[in-house]
Protein backbone atom coordinates (compact mmCIF):
# COMPACT_ATOMS: atom_id res chain seq x y z
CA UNK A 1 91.07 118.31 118.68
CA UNK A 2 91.92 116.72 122.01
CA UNK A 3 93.69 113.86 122.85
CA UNK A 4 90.91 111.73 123.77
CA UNK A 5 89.01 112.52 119.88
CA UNK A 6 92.64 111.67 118.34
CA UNK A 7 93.16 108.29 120.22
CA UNK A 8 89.77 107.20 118.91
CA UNK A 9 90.38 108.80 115.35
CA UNK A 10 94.02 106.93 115.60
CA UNK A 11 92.41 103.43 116.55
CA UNK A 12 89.37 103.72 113.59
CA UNK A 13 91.81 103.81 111.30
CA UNK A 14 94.00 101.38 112.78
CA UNK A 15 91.53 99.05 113.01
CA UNK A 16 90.23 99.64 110.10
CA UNK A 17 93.28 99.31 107.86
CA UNK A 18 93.28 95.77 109.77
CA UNK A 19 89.87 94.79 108.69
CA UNK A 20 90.77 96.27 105.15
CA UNK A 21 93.38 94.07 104.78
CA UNK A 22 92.10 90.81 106.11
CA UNK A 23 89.12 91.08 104.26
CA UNK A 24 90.61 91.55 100.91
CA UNK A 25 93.08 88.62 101.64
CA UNK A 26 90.39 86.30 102.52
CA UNK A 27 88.12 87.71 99.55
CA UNK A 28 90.51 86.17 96.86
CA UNK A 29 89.51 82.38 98.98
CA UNK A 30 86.09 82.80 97.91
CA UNK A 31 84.64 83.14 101.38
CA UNK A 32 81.65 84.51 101.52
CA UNK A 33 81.61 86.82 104.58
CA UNK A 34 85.02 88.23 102.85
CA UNK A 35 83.30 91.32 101.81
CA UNK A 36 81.49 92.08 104.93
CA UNK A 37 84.36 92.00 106.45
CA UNK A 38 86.02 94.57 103.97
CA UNK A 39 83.10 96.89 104.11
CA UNK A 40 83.46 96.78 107.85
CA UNK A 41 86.78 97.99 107.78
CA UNK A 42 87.14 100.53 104.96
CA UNK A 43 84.10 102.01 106.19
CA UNK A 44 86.01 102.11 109.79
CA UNK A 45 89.25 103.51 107.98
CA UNK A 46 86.99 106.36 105.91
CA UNK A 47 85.81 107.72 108.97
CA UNK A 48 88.93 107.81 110.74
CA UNK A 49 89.88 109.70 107.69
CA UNK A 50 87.59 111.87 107.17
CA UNK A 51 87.33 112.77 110.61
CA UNK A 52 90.66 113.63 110.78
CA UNK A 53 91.64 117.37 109.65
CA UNK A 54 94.98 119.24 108.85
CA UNK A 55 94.82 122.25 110.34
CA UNK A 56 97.80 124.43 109.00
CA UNK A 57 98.36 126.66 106.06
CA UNK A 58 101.01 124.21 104.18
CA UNK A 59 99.44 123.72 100.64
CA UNK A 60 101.11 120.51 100.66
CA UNK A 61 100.12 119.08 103.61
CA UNK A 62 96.31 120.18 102.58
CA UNK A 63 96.94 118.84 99.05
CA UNK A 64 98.51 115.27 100.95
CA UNK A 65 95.11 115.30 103.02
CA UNK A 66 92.64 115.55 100.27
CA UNK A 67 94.96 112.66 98.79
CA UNK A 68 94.61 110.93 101.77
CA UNK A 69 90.48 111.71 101.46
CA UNK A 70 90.52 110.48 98.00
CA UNK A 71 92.50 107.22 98.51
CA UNK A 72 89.76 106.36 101.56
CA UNK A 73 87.02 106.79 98.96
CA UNK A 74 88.72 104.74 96.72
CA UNK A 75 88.41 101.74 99.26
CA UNK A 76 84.76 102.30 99.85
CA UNK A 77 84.17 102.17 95.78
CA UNK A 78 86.32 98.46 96.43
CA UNK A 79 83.85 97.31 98.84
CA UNK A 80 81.37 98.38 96.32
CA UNK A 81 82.78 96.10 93.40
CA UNK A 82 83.22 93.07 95.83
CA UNK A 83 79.40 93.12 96.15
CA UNK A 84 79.06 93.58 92.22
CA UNK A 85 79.96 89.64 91.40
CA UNK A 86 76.81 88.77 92.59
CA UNK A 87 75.18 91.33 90.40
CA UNK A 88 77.57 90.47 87.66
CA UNK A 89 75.84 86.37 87.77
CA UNK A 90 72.31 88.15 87.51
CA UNK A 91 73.42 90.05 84.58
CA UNK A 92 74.57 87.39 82.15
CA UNK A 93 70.96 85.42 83.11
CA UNK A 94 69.20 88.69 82.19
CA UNK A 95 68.94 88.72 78.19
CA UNK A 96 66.23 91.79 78.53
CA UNK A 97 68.72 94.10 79.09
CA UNK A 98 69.63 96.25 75.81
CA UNK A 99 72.90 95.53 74.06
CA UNK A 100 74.71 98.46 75.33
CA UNK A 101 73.44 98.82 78.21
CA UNK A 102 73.95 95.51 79.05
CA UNK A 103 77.40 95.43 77.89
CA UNK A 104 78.21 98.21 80.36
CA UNK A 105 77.19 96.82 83.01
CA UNK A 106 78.92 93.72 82.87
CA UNK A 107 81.77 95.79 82.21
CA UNK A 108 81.63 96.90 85.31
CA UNK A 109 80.57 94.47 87.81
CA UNK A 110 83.19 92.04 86.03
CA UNK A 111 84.86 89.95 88.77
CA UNK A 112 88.39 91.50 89.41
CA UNK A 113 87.97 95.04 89.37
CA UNK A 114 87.85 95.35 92.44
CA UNK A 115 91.64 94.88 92.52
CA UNK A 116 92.12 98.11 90.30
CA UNK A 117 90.32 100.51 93.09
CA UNK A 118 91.98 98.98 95.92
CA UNK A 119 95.34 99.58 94.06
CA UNK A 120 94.53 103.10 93.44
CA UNK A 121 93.25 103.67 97.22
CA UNK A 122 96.11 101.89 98.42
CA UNK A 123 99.10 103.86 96.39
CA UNK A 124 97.17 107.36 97.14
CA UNK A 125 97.22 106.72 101.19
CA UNK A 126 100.62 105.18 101.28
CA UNK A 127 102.33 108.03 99.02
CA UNK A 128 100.36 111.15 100.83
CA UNK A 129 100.95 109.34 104.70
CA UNK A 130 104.92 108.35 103.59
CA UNK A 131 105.15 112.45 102.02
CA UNK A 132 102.97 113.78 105.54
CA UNK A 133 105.68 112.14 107.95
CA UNK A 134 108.78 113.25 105.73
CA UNK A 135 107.72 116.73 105.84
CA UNK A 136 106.19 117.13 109.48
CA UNK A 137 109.58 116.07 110.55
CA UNK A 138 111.20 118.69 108.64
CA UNK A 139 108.55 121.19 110.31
């Protein structure tokens, strides 16, 4: 990879961790362009992840990577659930829905768990880029 691809890789994700965060702190306001503007950004921050590749033959640095993989689709499934409140109003109008079925669903579109998936992203690409600095240095 040249310099040029990792700049660009380097400011996706940059820029995307930006728009990640500002959209989820606005999202808990209520505004309603909040989730557009989280989509926009972890879908920014995936690519820039998944774009970027470990080259090597450390098992732990290719173990930290598909951490760091996991973690970015962990943020898209958060973009995902912001949508689902929306979806979550529909549901408790619909009454033909069957019992369990309907149940489930409301399960998960329920307002806040979105919060749970961007937790889980969040402590998977802080641990795996904290662990990935530690041990390049000591390479």
């Amino acid at each position: 990879m040249d310099k040029k691809e990792s700049r660009l890789i380097e400011s996706f994700t940059t820029v995307g961790g930006v728009l990640l965060l500002f959209g989820a702190a606005i999202f808990i306001t209520g505004w309603e362009y909040a989730p557009y503007i989280y989509l926009v950004g972890s879908l920014m921050f995936a690519c820039g992840q998944f774009a970027d590749r470990y080259e090597g033959d450390d098992r732990i640095m290719k173990r930290l990577r598909g951490q760091q993989v996991l973690g970015a689709c962990f943020l898209l499934l958060t973009a995902a659930l912001m949508f689902s409140g929306a979806i979550h109003e529909r549901l408790l109008a619909d009454i033909t829905l069957g019992g369990r079925m309907r149940s489930f669903l409301l399960d998960l579109t329920r307002r806040n768990n979105w919060i749970v998936t961007l937790s889980i992203g969040a402590v998977f690409e802080l641990y795996s880029s904290f662990r990935m600095d530690r041990i390049s240095k000591e390479l």
